[in-house]
C-alpha atoms as a PDB file:
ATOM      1  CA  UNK A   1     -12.152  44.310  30.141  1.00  0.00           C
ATOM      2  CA  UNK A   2     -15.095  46.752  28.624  1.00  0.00           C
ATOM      3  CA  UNK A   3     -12.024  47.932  26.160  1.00  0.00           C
ATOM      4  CA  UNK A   4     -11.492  44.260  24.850  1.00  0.00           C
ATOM      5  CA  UNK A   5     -15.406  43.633  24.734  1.00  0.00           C
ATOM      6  CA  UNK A   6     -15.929  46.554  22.669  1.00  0.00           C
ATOM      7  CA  UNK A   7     -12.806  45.742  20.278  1.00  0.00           C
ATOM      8  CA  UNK A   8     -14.073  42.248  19.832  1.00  0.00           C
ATOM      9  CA  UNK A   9     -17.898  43.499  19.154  1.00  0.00           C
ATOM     10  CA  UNK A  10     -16.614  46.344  16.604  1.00  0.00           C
ATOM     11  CA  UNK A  11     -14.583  43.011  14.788  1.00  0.00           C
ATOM     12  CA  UNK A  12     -17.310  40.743  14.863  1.00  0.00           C
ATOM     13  CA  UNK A  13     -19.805  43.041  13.164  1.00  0.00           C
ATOM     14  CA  UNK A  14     -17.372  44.722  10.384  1.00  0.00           C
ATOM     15  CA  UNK A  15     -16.564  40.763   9.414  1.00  0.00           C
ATOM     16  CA  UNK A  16     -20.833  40.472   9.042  1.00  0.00           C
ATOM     17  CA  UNK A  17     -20.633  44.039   6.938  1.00  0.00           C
ATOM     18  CA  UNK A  18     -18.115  42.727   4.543  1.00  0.00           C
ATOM     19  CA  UNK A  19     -19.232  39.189   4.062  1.00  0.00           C
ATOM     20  CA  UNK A  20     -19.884  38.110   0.455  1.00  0.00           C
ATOM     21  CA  UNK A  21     -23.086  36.477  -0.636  1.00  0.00           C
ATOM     22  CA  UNK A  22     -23.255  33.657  -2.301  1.00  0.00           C
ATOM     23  CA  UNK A  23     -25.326  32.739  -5.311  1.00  0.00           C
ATOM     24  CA  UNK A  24     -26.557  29.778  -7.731  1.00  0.00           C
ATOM     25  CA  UNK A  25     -26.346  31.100 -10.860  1.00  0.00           C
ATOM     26  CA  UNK A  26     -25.238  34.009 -12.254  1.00  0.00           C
ATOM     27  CA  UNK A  27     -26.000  36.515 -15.908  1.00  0.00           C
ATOM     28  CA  UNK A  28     -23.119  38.081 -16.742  1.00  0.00           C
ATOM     29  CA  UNK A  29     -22.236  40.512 -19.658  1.00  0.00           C
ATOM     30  CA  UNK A  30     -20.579  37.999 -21.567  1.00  0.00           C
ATOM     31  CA  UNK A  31     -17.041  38.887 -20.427  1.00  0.00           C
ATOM     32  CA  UNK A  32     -15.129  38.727 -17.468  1.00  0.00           C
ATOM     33  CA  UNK A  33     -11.344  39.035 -16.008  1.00  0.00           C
ATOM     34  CA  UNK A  34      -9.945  36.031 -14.901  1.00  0.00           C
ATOM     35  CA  UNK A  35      -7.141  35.893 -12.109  1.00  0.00           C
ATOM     36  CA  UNK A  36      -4.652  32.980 -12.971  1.00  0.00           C
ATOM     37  CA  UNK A  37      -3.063  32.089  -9.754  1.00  0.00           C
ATOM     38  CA  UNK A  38       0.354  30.037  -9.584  1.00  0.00           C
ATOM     39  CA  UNK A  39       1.043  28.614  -6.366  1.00  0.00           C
ATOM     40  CA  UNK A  40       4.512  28.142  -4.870  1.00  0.00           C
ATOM     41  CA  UNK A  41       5.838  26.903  -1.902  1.00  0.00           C
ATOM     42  CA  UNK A  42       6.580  30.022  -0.428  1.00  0.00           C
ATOM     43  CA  UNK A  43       4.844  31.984  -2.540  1.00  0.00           C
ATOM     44  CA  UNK A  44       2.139  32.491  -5.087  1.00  0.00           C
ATOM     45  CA  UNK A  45       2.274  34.686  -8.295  1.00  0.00           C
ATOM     46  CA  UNK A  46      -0.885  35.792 -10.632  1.00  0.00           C
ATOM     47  CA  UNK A  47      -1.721  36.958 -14.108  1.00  0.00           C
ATOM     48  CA  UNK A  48      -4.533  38.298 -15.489  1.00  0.00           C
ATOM     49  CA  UNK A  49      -6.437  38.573 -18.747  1.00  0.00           C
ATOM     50  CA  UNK A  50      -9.594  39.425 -20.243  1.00  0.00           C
ATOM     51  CA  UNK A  51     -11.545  36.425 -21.028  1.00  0.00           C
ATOM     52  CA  UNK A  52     -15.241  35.784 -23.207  1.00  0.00           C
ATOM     53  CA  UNK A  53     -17.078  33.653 -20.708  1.00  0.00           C
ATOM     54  CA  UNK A  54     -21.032  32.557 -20.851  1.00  0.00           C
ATOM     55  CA  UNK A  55     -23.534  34.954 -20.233  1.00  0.00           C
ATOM     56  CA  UNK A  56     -25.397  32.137 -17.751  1.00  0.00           C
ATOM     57  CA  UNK A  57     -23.176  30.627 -15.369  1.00  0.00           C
ATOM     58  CA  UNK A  58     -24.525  27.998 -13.272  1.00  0.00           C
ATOM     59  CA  UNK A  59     -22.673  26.861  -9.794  1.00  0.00           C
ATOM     60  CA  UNK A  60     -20.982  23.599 -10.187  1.00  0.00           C
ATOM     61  CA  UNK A  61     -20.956  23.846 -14.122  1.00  0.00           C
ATOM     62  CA  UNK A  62     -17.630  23.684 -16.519  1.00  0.00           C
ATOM     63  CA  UNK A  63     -17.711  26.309 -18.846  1.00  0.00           C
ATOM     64  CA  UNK A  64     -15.516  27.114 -21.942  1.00  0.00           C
ATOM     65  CA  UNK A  65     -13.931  30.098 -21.580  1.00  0.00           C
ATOM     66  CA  UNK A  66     -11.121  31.812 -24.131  1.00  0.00           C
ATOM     67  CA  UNK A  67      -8.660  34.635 -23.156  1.00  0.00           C
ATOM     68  CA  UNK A  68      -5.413  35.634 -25.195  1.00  0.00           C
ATOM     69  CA  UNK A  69      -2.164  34.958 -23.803  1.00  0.00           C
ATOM     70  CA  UNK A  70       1.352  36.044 -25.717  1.00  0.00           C
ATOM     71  CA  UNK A  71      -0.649  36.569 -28.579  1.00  0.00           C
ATOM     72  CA  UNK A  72      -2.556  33.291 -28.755  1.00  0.00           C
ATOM     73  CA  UNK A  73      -6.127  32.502 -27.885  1.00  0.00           C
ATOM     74  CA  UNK A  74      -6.469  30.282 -24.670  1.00  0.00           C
ATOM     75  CA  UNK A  75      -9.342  27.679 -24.907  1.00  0.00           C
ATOM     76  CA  UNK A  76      -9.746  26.810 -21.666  1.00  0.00           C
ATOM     77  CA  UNK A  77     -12.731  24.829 -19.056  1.00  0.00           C
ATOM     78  CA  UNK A  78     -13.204  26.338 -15.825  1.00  0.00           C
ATOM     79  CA  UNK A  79     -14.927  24.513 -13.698  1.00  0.00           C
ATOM     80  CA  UNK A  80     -17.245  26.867 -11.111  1.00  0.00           C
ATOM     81  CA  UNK A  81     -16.891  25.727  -7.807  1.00  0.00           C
ATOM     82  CA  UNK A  82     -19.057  28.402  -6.194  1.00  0.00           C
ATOM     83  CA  UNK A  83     -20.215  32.080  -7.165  1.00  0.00           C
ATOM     84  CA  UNK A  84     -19.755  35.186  -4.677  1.00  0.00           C
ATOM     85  CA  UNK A  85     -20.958  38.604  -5.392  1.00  0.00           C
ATOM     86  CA  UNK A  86     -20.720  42.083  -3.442  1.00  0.00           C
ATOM     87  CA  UNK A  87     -23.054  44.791  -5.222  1.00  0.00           C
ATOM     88  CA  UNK A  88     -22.964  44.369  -9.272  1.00  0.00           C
ATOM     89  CA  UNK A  89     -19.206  42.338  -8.539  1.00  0.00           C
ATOM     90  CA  UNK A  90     -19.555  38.396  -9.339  1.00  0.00           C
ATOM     91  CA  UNK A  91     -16.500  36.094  -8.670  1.00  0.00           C
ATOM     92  CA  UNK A  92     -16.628  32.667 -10.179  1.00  0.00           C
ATOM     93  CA  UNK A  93     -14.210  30.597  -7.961  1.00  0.00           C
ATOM     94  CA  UNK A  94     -12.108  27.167  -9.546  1.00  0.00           C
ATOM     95  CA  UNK A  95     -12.328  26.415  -5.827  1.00  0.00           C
ATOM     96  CA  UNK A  96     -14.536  27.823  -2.997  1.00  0.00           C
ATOM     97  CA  UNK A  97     -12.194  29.807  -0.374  1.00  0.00           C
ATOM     98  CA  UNK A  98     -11.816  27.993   3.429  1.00  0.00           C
ATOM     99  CA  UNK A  99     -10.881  29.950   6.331  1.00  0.00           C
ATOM    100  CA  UNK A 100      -8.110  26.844   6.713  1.00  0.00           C
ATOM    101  CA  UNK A 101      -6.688  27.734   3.637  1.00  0.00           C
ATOM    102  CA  UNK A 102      -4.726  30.493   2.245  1.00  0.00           C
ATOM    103  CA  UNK A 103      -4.110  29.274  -1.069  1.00  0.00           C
ATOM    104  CA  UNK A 104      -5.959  31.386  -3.775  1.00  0.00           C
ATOM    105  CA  UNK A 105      -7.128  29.485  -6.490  1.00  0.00           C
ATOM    106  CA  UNK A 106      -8.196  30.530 -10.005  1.00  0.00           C
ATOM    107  CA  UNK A 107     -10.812  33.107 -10.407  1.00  0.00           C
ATOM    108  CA  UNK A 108     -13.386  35.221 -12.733  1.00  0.00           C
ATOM    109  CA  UNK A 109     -14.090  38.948 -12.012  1.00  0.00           C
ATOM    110  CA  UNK A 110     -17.444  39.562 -13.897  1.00  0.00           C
ATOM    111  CA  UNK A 111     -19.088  42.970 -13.238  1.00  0.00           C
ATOM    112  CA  UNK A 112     -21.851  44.178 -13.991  1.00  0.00           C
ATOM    113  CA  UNK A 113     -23.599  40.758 -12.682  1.00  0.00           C
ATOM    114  CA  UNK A 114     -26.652  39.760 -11.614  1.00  0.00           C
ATOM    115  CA  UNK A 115     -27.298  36.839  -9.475  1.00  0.00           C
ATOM    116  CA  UNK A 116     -29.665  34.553  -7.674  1.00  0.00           C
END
């Protein structure tokens, strides 16, 4: 019983060590990686690229972002559902992770970042 306790404790407080913050708006260096994500059924696939994006992103905003893909510039809005951030990392989710759902959605790697 004591085992289990302990095993569940040591679980508990890694998940609280990891966790990301979250932030409203976020300065970035004017360039990013973004994470394409293609979902199957059984499966999903990514690509990414290097992408221009803002150097003020706001949570909730659309923002205009351009990346080249097989040779030709992508124009593209990405909407920013929510911002998380770990240390100088930023990522600007198309949709906010749920612990119900798997599914990875569309996202932009910015680092360095600052946040609030």
């Amino acid at each position: 019983m004591i085992k289990h306790t302990i095993t569940f404790l040591l679980i508990a407080f890694s998940s609280f060590a990891t966790a990301d913050d979250w932030a409203s708006i976020a300065s970035t260096p004017g360039y990013g990686r973004i994470e394409i994500v293609s979902d199957y059924l059984l499966f999903s696939s990514a690509k990414s690229f290097d992408a221009k994006i803002p150097k003020l992103v706001k949570e909730g905003s659309s923002i205009t972002i351009f990346y080249k893909q097989d040779d030709k510039v992508v124009t593209r809005e990405f909407v920013v559902a929510g911002i998380s951030t770990k240390g100088e990392l930023c990522r600007l989710h198309s949709e906010l992770p749920s612990r119900f759902s798997s599914s990875p959605s569309d996202t932009i790697y910015v680092k360095p970042c600052r946040y609030k």
